[in-house]
C-alpha atoms as a PDB file:
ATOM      1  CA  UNK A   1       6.624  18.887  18.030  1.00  0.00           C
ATOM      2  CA  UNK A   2       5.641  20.309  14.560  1.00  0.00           C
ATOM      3  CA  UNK A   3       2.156  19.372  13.196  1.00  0.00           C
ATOM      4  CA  UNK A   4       4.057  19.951   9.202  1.00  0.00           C
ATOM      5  CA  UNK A   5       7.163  18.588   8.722  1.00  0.00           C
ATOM      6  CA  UNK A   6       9.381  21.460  10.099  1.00  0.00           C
ATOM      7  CA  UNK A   7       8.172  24.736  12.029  1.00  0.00           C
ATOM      8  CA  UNK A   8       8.653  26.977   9.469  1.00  0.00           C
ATOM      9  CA  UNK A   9       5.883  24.919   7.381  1.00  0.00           C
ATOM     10  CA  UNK A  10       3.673  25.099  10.572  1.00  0.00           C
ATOM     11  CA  UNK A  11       3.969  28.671  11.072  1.00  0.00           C
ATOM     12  CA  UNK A  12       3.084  29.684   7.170  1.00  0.00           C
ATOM     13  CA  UNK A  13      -0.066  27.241   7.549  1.00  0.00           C
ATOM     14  CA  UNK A  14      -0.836  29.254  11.239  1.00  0.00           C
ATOM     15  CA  UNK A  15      -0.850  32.335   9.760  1.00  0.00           C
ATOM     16  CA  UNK A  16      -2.523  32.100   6.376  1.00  0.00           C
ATOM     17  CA  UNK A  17      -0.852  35.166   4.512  1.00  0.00           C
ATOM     18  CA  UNK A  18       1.199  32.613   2.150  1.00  0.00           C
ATOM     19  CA  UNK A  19      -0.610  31.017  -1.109  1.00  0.00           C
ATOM     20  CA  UNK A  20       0.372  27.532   0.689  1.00  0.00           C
ATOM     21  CA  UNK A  21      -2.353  24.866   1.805  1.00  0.00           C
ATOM     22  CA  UNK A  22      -3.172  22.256   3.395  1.00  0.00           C
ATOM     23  CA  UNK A  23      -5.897  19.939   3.038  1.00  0.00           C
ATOM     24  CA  UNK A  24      -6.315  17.428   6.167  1.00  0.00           C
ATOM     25  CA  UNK A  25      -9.377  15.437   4.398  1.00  0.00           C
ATOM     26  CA  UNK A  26      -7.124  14.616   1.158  1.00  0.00           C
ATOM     27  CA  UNK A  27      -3.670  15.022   3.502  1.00  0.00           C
ATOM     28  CA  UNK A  28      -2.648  17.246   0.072  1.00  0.00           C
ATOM     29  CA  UNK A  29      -0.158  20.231   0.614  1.00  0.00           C
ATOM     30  CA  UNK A  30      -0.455  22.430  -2.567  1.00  0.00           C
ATOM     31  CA  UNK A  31       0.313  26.170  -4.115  1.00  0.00           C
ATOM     32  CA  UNK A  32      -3.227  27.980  -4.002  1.00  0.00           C
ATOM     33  CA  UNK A  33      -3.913  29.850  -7.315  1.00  0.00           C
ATOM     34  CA  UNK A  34      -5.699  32.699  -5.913  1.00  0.00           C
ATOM     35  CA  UNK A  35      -6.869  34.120  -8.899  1.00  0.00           C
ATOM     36  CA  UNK A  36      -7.624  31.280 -10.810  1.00  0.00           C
ATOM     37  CA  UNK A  37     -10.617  29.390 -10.489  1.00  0.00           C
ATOM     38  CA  UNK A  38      -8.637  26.533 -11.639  1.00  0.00           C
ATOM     39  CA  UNK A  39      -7.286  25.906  -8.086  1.00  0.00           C
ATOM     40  CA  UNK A  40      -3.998  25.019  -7.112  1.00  0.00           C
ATOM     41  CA  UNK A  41      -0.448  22.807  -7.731  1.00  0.00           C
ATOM     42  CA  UNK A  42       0.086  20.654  -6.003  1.00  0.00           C
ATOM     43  CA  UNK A  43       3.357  20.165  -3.541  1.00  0.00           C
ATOM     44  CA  UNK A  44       5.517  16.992  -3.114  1.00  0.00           C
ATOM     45  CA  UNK A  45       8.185  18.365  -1.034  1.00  0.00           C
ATOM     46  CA  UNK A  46       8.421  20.955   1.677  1.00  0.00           C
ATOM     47  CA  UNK A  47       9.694  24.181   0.053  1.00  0.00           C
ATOM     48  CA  UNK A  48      11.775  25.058   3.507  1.00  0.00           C
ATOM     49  CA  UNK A  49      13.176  21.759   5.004  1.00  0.00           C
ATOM     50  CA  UNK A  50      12.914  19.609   1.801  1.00  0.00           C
ATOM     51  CA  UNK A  51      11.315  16.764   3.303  1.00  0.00           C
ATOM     52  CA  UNK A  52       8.938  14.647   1.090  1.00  0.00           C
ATOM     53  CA  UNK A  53       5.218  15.354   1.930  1.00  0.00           C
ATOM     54  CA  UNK A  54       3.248  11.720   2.151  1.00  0.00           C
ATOM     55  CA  UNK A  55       1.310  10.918  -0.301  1.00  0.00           C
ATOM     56  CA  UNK A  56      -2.291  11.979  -1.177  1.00  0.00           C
ATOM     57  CA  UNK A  57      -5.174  10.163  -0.565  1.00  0.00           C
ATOM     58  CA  UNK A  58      -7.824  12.246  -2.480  1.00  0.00           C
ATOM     59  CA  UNK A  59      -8.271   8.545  -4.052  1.00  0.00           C
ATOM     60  CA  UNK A  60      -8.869   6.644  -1.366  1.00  0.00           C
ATOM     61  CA  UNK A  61     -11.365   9.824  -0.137  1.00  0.00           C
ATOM     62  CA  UNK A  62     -13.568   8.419  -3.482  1.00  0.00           C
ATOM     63  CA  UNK A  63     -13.080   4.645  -2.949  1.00  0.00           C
ATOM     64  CA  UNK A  64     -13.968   4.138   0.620  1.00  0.00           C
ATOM     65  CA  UNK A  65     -17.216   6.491   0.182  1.00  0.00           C
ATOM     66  CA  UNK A  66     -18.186   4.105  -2.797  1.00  0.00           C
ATOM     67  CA  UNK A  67     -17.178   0.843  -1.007  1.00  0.00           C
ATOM     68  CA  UNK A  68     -18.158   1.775   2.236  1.00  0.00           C
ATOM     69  CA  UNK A  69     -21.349   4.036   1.915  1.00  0.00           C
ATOM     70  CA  UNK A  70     -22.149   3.726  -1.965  1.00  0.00           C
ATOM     71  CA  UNK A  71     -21.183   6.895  -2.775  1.00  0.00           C
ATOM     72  CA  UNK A  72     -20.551   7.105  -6.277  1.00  0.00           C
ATOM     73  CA  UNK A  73     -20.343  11.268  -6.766  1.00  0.00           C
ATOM     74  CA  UNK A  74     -19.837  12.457  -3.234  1.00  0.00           C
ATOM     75  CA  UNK A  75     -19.151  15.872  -4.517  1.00  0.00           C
ATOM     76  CA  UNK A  76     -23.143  15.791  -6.329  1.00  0.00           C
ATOM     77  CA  UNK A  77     -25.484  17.929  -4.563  1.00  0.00           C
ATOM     78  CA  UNK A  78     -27.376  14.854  -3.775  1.00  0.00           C
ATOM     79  CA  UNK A  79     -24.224  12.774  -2.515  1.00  0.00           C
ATOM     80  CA  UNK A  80     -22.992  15.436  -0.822  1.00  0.00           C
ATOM     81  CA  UNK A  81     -25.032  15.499   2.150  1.00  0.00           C
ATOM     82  CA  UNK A  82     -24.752  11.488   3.109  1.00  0.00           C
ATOM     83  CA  UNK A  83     -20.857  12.209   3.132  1.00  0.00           C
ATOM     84  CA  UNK A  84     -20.294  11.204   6.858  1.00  0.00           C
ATOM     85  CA  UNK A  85     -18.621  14.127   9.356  1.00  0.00           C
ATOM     86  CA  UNK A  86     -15.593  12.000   9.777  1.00  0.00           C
ATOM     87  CA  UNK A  87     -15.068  12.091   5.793  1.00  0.00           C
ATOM     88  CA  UNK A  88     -14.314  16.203   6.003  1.00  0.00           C
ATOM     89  CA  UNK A  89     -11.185  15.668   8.126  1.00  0.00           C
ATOM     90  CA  UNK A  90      -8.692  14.045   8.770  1.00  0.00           C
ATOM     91  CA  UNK A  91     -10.122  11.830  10.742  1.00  0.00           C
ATOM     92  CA  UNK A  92     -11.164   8.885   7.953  1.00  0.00           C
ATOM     93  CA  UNK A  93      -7.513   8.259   7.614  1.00  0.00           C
ATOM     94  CA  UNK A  94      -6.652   8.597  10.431  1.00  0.00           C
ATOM     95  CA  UNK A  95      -8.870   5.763  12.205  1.00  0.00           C
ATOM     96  CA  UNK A  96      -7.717   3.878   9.181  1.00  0.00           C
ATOM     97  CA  UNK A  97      -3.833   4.358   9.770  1.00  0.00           C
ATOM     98  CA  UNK A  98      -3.181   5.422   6.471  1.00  0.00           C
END
């Protein structure tokens, strides 16, 4: 069974030479930028199999820290540290069932 939504997706993930990402805390596929500091597009649908990626939750990420822990700025040097371990992966949503 494929982790991505089609082997080829997995494979290009595995291997790490393409400028495509994946980011399990945010569940956000995207186009890295390499050379811009600006960061990356990001990717709705699979470029191989054409499937529709699910959605982000980069803002659920920010609302459960706030309601949850009272984490206003998680990404502040101060905040950043009180971001619980289960908050880096994909874990949060996970438990959750999102």
């Amino acid at each position: 069974m494929n982790k991505h939504c089609c082997e080829v997706l997995d494979q290009i993930l595995a291997e790490g030479r393409a400028y495509i990402g994946y980011s399990s805390k945010y569940r956000e596929y995207y186009i890295d930028r390499r050379k811009d500091p600006m960061g990356s597009y990001d990717l709705s649908y699979c470029p191989w199999c054409g499937k529709e990626f699910p959605s982000s939750l980069r803002d659920e990420w920010f609302e459960l820290l706030e309601k949850e822990y009272g984490l206003d700025d998680p990404w502040s040097l101060e905040q950043e540290k009180l971001v619980p371990q289960e908050f880096t992966t994909d874990e949060w949503w996970t438990k959750r069932g999102l």
